[in-house]
C-alpha atoms as a PDB file:
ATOM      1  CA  UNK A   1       0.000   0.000   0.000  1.00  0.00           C
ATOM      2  CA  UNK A   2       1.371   3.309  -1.043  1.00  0.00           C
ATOM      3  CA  UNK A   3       1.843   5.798   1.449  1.00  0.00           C
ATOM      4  CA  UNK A   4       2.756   9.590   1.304  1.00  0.00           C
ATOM      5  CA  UNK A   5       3.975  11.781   4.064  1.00  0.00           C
ATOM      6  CA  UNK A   6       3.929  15.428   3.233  1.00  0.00           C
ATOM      7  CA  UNK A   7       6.580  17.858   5.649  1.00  0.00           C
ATOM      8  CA  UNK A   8       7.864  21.890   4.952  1.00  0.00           C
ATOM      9  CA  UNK A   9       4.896  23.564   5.340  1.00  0.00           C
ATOM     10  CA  UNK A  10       4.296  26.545   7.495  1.00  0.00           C
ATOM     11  CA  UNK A  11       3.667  30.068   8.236  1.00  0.00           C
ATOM     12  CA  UNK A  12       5.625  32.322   5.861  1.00  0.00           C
ATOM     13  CA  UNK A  13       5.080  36.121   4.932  1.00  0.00           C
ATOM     14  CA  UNK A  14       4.325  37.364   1.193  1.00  0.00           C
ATOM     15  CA  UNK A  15       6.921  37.156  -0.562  1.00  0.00           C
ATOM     16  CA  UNK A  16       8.505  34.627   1.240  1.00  0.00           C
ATOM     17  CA  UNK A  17       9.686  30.956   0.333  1.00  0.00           C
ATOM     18  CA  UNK A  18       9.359  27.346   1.278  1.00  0.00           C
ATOM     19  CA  UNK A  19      10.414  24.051   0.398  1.00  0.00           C
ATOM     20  CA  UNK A  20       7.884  20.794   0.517  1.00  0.00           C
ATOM     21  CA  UNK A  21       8.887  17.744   0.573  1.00  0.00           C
ATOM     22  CA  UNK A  22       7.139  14.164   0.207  1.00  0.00           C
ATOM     23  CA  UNK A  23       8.316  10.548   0.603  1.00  0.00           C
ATOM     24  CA  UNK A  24       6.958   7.984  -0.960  1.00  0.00           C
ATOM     25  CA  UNK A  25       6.787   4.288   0.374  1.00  0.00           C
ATOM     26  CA  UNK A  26       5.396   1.302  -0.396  1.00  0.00           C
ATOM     27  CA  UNK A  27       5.408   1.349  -4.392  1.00  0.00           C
ATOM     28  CA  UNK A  28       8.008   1.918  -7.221  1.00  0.00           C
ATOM     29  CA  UNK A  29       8.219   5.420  -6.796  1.00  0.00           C
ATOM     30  CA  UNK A  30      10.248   6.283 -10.249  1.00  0.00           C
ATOM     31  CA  UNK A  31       7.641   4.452 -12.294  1.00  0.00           C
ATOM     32  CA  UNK A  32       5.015   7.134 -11.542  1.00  0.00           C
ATOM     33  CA  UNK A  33       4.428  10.762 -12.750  1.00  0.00           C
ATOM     34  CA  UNK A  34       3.835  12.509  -9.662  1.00  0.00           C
ATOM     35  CA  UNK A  35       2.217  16.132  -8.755  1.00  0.00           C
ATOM     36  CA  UNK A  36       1.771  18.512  -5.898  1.00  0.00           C
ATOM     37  CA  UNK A  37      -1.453  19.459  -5.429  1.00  0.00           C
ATOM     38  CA  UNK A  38      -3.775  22.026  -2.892  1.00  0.00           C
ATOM     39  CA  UNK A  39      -6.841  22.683  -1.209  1.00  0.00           C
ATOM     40  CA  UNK A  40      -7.849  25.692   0.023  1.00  0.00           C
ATOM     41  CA  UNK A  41     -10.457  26.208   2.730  1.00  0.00           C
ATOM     42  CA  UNK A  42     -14.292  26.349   0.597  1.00  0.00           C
ATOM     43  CA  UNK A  43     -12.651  24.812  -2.651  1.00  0.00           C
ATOM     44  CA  UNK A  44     -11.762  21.873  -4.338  1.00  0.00           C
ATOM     45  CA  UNK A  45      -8.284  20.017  -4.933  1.00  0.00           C
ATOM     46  CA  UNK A  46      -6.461  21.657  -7.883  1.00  0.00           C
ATOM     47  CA  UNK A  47      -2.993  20.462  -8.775  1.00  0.00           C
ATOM     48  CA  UNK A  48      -0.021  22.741  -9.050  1.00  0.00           C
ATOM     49  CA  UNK A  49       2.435  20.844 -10.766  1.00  0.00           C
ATOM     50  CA  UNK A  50       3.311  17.378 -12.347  1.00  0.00           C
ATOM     51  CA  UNK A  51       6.614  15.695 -12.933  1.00  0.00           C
ATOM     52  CA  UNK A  52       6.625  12.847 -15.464  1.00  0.00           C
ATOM     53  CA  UNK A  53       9.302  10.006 -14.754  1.00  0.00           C
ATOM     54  CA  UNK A  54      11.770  11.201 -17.229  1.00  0.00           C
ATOM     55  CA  UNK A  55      11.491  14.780 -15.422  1.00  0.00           C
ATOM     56  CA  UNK A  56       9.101  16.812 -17.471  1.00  0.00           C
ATOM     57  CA  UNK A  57       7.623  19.947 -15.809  1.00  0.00           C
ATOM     58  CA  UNK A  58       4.160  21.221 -15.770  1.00  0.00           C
ATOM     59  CA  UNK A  59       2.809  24.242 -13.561  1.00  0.00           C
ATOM     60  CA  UNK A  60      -0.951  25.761 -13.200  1.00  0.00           C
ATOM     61  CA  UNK A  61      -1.118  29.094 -14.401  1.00  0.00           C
ATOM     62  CA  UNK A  62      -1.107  30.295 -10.700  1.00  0.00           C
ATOM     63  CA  UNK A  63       2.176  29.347  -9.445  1.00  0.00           C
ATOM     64  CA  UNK A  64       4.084  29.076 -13.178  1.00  0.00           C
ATOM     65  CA  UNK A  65       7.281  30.764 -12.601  1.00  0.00           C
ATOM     66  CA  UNK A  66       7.128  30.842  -9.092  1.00  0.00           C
ATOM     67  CA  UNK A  67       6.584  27.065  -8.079  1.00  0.00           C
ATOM     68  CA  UNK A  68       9.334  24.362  -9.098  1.00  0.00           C
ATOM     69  CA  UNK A  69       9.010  20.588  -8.664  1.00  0.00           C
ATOM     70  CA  UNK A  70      11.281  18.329  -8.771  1.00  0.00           C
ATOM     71  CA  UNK A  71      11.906  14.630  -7.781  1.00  0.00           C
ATOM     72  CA  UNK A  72      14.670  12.160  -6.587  1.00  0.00           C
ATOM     73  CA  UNK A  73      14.163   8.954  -7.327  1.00  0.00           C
ATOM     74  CA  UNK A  74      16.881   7.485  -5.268  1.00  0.00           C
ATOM     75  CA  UNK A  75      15.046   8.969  -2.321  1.00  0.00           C
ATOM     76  CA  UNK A  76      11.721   8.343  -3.336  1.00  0.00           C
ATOM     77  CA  UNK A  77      10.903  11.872  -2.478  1.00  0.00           C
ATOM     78  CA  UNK A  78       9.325  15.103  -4.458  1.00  0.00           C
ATOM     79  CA  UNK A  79       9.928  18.140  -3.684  1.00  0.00           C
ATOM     80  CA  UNK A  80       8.218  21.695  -4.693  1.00  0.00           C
ATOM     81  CA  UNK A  81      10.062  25.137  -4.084  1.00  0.00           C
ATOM     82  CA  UNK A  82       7.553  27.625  -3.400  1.00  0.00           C
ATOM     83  CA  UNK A  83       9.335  31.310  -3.918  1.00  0.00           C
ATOM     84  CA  UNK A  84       7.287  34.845  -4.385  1.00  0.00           C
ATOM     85  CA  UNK A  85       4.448  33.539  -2.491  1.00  0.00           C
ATOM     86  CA  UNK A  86       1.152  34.910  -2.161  1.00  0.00           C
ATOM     87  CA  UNK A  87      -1.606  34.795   0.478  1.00  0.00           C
ATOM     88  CA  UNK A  88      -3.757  33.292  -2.217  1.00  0.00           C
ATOM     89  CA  UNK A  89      -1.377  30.005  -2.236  1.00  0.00           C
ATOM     90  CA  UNK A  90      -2.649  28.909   1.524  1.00  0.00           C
ATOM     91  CA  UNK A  91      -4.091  25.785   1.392  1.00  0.00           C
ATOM     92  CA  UNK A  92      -3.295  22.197   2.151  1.00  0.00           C
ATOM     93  CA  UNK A  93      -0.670  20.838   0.062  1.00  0.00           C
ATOM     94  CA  UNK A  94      -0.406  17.548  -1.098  1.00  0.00           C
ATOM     95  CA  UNK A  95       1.903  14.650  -3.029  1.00  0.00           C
ATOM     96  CA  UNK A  96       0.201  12.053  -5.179  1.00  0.00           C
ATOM     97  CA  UNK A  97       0.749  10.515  -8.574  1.00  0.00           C
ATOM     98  CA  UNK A  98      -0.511  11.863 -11.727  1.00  0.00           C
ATOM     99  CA  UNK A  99      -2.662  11.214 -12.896  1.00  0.00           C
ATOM    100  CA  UNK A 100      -4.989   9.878  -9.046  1.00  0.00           C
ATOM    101  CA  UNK A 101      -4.276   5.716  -9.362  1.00  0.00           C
ATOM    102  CA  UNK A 102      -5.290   5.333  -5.997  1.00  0.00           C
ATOM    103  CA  UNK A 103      -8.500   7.497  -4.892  1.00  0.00           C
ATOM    104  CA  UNK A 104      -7.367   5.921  -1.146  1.00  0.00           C
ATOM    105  CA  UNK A 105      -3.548   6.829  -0.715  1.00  0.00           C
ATOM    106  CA  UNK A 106      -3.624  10.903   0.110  1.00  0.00           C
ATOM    107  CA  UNK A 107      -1.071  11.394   2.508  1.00  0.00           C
ATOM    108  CA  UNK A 108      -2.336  14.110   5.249  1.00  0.00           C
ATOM    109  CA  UNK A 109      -0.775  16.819   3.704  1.00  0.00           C
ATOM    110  CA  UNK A 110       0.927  19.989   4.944  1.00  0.00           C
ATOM    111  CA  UNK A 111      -0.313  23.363   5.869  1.00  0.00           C
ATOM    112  CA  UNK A 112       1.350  26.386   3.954  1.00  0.00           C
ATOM    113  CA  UNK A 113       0.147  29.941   5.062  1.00  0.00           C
ATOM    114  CA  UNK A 114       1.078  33.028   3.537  1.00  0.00           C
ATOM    115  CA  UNK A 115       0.466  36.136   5.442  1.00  0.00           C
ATOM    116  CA  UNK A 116      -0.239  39.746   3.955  1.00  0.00           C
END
């Protein structure tokens, strides 16, 4: 059974940066695409970005060119580098593949919040 643990989050000021990390047990972690994704209080689970397993890059439109992921296989962890962020990025954040294989194996996520 796959499990993800989500760690990094916190309380950071506008502008400000942080650096989320998730590891991944309990399945071949390098043969999945895997994203970040976010929930925000009152709205649904969006994803953010998407790593393929040959280390493609995707963003939303919302955190392009602020947001990088990236992923090392070794350590069966992904990361995503938050930098310039805005209040509007608080939410949840979470690790799962990409696309959802398992509708049962979110992690419990962790807490970023940006303050004005």
């Amino acid at each position: 059974q796959v499990q993800l643990v989500e760690s990094g989050g916190g309380l950071v000021q506008a502008g400000g940066s942080l650096r989320l990390s998730c590891a991944a047990s309990g399945t071949i972690f390098s043969a999945w695409a895997m994203g970040w994704y976010r929930q925000a209080p009152g709205k649904q689970r969006e994803i953010v970005a998407r790593i393929t397993t040959s280390g493609s890059t995707s963003y939303s439109d919302s955190v392009k060119g602020r947001f990088t992921i990236s992923r090392d296989n070794a350590k069966n962890t992904v990361y995503l580098q938050m930098n310039s962020l805005k209040p509007e990025d608080t939410a949840v954040y979470y690790c799962n593949t990409a696309p959802i294989t398992n509708p049962n194996s979110w992690g419990r996520g962790t807490q970023v919040t940006v303050s004005s």
